[in-house]
N, C-alpha and C. Protein backbone atom coordinates (compact mmCIF):
# COMPACT_ATOMS: atom_id res chain seq x y z
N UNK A 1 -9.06 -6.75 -24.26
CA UNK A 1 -8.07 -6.67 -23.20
C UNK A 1 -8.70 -5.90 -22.03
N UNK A 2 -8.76 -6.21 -20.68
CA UNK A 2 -9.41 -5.96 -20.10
C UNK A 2 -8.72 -4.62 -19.16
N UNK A 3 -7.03 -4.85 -18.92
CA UNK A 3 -6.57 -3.88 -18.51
C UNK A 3 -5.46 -3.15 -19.34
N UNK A 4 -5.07 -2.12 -19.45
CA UNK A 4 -3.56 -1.34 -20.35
C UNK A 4 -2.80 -1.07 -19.75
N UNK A 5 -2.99 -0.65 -18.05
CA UNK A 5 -1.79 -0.89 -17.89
C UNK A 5 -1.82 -1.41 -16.03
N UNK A 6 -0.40 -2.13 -15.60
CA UNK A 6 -0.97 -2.73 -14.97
C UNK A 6 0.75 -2.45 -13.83
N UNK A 7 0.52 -2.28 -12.57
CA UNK A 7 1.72 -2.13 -12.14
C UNK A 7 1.95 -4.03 -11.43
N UNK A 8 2.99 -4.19 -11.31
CA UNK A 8 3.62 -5.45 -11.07
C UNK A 8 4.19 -5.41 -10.10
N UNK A 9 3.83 -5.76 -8.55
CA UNK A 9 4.79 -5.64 -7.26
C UNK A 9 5.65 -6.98 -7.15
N UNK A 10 6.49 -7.07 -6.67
CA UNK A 10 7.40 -8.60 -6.82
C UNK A 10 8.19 -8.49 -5.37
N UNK A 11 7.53 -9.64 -4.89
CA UNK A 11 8.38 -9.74 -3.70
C UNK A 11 10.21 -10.19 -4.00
N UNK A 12 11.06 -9.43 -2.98
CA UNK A 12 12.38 -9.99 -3.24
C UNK A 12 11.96 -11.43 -2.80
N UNK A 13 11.67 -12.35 -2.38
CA UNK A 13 11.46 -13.66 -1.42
C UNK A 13 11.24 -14.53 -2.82
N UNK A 14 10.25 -13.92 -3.72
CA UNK A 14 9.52 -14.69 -4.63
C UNK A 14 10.89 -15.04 -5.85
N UNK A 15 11.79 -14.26 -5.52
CA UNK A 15 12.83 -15.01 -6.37
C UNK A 15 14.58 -15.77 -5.92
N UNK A 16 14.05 -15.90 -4.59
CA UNK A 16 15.57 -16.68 -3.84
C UNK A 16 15.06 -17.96 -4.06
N UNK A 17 16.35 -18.62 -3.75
CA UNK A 17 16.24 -20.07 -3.95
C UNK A 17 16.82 -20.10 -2.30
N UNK A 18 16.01 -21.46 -1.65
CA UNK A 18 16.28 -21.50 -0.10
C UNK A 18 16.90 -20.26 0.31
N UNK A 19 16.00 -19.04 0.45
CA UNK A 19 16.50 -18.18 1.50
C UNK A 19 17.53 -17.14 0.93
N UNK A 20 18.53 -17.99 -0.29
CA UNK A 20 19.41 -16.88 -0.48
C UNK A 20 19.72 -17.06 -2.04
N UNK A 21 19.95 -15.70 -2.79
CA UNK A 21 20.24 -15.87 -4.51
C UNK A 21 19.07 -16.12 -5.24
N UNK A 22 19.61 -15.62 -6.33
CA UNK A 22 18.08 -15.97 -7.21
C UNK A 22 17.85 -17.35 -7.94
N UNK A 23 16.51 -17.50 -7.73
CA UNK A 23 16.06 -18.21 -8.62
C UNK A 23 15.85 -18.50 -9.99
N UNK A 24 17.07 -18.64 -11.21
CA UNK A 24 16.75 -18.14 -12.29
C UNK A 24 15.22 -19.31 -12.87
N UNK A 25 15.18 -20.63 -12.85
CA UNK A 25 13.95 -20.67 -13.39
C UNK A 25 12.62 -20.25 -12.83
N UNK A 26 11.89 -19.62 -11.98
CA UNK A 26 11.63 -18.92 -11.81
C UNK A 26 11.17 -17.86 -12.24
N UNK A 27 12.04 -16.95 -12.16
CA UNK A 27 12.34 -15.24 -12.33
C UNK A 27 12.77 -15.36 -14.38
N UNK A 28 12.68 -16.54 -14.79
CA UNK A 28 12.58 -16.77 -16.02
C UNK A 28 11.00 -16.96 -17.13
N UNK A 29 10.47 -17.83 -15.63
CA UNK A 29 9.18 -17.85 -16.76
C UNK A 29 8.21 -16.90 -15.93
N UNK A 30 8.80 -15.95 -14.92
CA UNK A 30 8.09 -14.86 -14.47
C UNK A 30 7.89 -13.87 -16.20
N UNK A 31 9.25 -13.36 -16.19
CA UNK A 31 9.77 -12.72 -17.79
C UNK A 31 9.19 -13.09 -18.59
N UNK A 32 8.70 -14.26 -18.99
CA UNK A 32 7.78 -14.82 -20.10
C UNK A 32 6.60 -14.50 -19.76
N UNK A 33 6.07 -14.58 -18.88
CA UNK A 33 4.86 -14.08 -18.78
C UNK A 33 4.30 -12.82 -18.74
N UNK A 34 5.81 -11.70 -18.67
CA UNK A 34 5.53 -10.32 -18.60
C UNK A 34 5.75 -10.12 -19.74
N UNK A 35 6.43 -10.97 -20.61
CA UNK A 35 6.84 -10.64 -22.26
C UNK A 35 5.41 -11.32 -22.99
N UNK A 36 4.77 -11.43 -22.48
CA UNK A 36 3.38 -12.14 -23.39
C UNK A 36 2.49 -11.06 -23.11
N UNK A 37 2.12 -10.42 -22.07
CA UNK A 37 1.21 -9.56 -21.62
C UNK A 37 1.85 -7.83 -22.45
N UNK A 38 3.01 -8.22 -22.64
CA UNK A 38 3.39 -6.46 -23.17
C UNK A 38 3.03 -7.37 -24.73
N UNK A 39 3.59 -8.13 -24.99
CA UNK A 39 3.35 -8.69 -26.65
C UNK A 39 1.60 -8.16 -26.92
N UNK A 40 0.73 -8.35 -25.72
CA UNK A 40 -0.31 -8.02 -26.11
C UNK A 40 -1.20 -6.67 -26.02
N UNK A 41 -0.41 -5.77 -25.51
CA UNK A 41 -0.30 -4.14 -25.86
C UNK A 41 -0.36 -3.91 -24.09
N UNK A 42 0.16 -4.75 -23.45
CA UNK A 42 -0.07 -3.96 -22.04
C UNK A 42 1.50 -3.43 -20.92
N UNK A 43 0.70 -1.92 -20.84
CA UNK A 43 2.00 -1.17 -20.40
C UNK A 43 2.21 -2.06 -18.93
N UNK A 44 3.88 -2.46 -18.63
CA UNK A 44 3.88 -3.06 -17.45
C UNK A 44 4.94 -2.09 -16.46
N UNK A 45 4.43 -1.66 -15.37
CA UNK A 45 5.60 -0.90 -14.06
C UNK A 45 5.94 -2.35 -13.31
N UNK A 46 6.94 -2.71 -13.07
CA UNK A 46 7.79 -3.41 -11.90
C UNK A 46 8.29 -2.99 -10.93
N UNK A 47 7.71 -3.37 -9.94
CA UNK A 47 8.56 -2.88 -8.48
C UNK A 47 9.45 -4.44 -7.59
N UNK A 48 10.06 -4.10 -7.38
CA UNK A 48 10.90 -4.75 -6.71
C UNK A 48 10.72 -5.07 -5.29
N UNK A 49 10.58 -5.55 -4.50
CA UNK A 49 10.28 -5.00 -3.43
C UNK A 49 11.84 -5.34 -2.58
N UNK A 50 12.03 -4.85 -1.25
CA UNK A 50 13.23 -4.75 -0.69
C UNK A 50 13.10 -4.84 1.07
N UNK A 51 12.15 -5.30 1.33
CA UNK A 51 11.92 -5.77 2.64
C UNK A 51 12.62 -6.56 2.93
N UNK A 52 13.18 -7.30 2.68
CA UNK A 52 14.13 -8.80 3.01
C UNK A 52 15.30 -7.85 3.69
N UNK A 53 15.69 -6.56 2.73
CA UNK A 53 17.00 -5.80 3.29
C UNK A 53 17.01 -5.48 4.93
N UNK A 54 15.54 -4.99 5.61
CA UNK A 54 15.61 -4.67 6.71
C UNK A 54 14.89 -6.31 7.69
N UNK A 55 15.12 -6.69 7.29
CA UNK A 55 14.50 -8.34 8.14
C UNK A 55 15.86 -8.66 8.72
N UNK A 56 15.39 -9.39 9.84
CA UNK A 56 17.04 -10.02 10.12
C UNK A 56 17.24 -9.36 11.46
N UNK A 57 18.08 -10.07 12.76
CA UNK A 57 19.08 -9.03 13.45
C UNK A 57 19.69 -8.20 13.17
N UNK A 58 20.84 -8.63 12.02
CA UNK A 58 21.46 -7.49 11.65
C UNK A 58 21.36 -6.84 10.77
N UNK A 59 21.36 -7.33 10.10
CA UNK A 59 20.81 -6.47 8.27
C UNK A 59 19.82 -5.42 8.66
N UNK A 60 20.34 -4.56 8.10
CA UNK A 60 19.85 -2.96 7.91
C UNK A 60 20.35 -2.01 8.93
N UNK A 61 21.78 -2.38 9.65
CA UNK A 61 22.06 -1.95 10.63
C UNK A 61 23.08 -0.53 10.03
N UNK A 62 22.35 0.57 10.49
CA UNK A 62 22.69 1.89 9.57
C UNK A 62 21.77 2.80 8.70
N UNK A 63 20.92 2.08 8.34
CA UNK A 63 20.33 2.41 7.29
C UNK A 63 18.99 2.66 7.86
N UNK A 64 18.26 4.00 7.49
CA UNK A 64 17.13 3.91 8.10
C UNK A 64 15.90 3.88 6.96
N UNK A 65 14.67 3.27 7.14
CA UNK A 65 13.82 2.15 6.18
C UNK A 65 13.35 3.69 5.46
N UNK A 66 12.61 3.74 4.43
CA UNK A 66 12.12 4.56 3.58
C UNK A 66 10.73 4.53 3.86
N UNK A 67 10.33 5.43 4.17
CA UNK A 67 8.99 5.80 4.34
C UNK A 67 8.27 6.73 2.98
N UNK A 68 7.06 6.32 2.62
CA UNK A 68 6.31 7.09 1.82
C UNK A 68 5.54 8.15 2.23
């Protein structure tokens, strides 16, 4: 096994269907593929990502973006 552990970034985009809602097949055999890689001893972090929230005219109106 070449890596143990491995962090996982996921765009929000990579699981809408046209633009809006999720994609369950998809975001289904995403899961299978993260359930094969832990089946094979590897620690997995998931991040989500949340850029889509501040895209847009209005969306994110209030809210100020998170900086690291």
């Amino acid at each position: 096994m070449k890596y143990k552990r491995v962090l996982l970034k996921l765009s929000g985009e990579f699981m809408t269907a046209s633009g809006f809602g999720i994609q369950p097949e998809a975001t289904k055999a995403l899961a299978q593929e993260i359930k094969k890689a832990h089946d094979l001893g590897v620690q997995i972090a998931i991040v989500v990502g949340g850029g889509n929230f501040w895209r847009g005219a209005k969306q994110g109106v209030g809210m100020d973006r998170a900086s690291a």
